[in-house]
N, C-alpha and C. Protein backbone atom coordinates (compact mmCIF):
# COMPACT_ATOMS: atom_id res chain seq x y z
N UNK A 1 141.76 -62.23 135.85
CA UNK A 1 140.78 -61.78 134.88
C UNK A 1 139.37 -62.26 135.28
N UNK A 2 139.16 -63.53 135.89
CA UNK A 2 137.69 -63.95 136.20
C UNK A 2 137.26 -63.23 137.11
N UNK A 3 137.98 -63.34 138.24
CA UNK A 3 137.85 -61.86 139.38
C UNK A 3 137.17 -60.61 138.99
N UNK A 4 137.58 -59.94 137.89
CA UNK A 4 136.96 -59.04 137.16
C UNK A 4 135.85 -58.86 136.83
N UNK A 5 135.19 -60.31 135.90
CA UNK A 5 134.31 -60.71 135.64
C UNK A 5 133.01 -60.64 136.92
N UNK A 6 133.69 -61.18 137.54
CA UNK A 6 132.21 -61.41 138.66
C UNK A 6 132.12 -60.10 139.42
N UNK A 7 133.29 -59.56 139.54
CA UNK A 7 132.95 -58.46 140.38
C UNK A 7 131.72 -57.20 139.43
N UNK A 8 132.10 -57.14 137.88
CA UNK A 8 131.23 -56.57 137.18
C UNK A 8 129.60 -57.25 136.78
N UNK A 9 129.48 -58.25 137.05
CA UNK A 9 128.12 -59.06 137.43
C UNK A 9 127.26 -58.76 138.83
N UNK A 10 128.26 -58.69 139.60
CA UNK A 10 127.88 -58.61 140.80
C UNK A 10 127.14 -57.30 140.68
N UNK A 11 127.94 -56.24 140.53
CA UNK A 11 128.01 -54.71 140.46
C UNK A 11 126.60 -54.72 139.79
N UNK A 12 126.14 -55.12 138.61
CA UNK A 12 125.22 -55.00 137.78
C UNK A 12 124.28 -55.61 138.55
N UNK A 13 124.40 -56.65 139.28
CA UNK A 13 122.71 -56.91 139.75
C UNK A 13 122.92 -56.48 141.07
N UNK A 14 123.66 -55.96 141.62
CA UNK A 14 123.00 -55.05 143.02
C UNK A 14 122.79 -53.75 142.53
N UNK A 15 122.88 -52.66 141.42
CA UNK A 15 122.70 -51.72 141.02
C UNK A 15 120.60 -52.20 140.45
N UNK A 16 120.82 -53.19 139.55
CA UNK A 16 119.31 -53.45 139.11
C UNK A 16 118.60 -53.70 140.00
N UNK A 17 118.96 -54.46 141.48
CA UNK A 17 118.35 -54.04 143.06
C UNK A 17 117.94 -52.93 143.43
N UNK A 18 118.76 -52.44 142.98
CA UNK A 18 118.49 -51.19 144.02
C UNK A 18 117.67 -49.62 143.21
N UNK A 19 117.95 -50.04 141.70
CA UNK A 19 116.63 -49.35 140.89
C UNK A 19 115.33 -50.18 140.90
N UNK A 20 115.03 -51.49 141.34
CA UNK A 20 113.77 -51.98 141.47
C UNK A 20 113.13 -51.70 142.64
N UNK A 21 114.14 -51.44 143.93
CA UNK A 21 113.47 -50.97 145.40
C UNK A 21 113.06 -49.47 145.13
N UNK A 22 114.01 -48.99 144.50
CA UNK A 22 113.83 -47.19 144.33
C UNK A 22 112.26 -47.38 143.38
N UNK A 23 112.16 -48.17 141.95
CA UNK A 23 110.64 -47.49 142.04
C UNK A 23 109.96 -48.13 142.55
N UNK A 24 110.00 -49.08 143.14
CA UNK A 24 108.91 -49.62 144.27
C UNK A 24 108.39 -48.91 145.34
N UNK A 25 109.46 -48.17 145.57
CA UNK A 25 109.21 -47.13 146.72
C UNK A 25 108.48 -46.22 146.61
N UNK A 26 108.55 -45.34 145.21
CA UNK A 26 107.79 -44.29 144.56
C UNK A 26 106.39 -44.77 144.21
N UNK A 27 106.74 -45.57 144.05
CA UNK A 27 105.03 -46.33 143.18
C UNK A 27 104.38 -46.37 144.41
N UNK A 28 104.97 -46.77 145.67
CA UNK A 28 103.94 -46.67 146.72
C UNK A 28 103.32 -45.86 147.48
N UNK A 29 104.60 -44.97 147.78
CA UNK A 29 104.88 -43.71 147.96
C UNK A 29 103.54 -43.04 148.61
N UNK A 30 102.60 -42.76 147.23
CA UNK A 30 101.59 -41.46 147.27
C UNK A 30 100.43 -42.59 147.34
N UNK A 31 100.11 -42.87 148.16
CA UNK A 31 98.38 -43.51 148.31
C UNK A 31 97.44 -42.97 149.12
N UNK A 32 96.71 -42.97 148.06
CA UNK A 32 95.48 -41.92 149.36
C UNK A 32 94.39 -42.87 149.39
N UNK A 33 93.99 -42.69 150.66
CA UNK A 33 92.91 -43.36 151.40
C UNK A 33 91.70 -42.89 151.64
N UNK A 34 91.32 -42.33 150.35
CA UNK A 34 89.67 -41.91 150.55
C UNK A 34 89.76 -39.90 151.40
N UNK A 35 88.72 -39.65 151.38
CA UNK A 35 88.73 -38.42 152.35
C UNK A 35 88.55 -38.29 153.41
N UNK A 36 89.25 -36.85 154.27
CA UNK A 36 89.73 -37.12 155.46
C UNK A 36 88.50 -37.19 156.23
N UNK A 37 88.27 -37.82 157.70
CA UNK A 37 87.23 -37.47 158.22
C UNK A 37 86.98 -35.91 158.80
N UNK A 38 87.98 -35.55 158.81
CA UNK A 38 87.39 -34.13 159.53
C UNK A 38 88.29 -33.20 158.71
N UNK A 39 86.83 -32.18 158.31
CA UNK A 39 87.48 -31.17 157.14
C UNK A 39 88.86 -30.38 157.91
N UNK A 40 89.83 -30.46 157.18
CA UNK A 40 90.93 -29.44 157.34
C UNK A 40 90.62 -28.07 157.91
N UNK A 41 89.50 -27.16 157.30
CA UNK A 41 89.33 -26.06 157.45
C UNK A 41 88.88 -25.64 158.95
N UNK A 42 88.11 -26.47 159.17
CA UNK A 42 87.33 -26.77 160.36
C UNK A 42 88.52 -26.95 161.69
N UNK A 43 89.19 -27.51 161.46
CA UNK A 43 90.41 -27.89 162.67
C UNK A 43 91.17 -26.39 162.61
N UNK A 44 91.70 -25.95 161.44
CA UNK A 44 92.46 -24.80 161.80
C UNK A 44 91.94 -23.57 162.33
N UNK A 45 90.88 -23.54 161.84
CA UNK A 45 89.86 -23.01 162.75
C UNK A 45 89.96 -22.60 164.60
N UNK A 46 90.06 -23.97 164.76
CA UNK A 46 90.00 -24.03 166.33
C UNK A 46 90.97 -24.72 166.95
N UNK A 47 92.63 -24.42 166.32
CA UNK A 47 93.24 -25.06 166.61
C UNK A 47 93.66 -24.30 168.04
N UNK A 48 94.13 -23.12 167.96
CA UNK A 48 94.08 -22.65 169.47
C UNK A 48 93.55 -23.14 170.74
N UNK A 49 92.08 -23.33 170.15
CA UNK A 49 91.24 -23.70 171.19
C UNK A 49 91.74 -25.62 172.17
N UNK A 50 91.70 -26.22 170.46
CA UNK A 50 92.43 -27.91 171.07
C UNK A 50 93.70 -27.79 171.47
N UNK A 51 94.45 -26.63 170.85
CA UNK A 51 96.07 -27.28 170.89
C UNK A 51 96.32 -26.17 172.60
N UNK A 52 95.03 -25.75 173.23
CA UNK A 52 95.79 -25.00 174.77
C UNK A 52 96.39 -23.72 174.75
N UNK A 53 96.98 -23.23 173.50
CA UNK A 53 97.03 -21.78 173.49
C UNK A 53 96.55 -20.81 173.65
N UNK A 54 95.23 -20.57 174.11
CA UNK A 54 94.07 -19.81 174.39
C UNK A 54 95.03 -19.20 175.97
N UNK A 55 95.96 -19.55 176.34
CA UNK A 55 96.16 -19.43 178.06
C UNK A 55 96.27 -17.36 177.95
């Protein structure tokens, strides 16, 4: 019967582990770092030209 016991303790705090890493993860997840240096629009633009496909 004690066997029981710990194994359902156990169970319970590696489960509350592993929902504290999960939103830790999310919470970090999405961070943005200010704006990009070089406008998006501008690169697709001329991506042919950088990425060598022009051949």
């Amino acid at each position: 019967m004690r066997s029981n016991t710990i194994d359902l303790e156990s169970m319970q705090k590696f489960i509350s582990l592993i929902t504290l890493l999960f939103i830790f993860t999310i919470s970090t997840a999405q961070n943005k770092f200010g704006n990009p240096e070089v406008d998006p629009t501008q690169i697709q633009k001329t991506y042919p030209e950088w990425a060598d496909l022009s051949e």
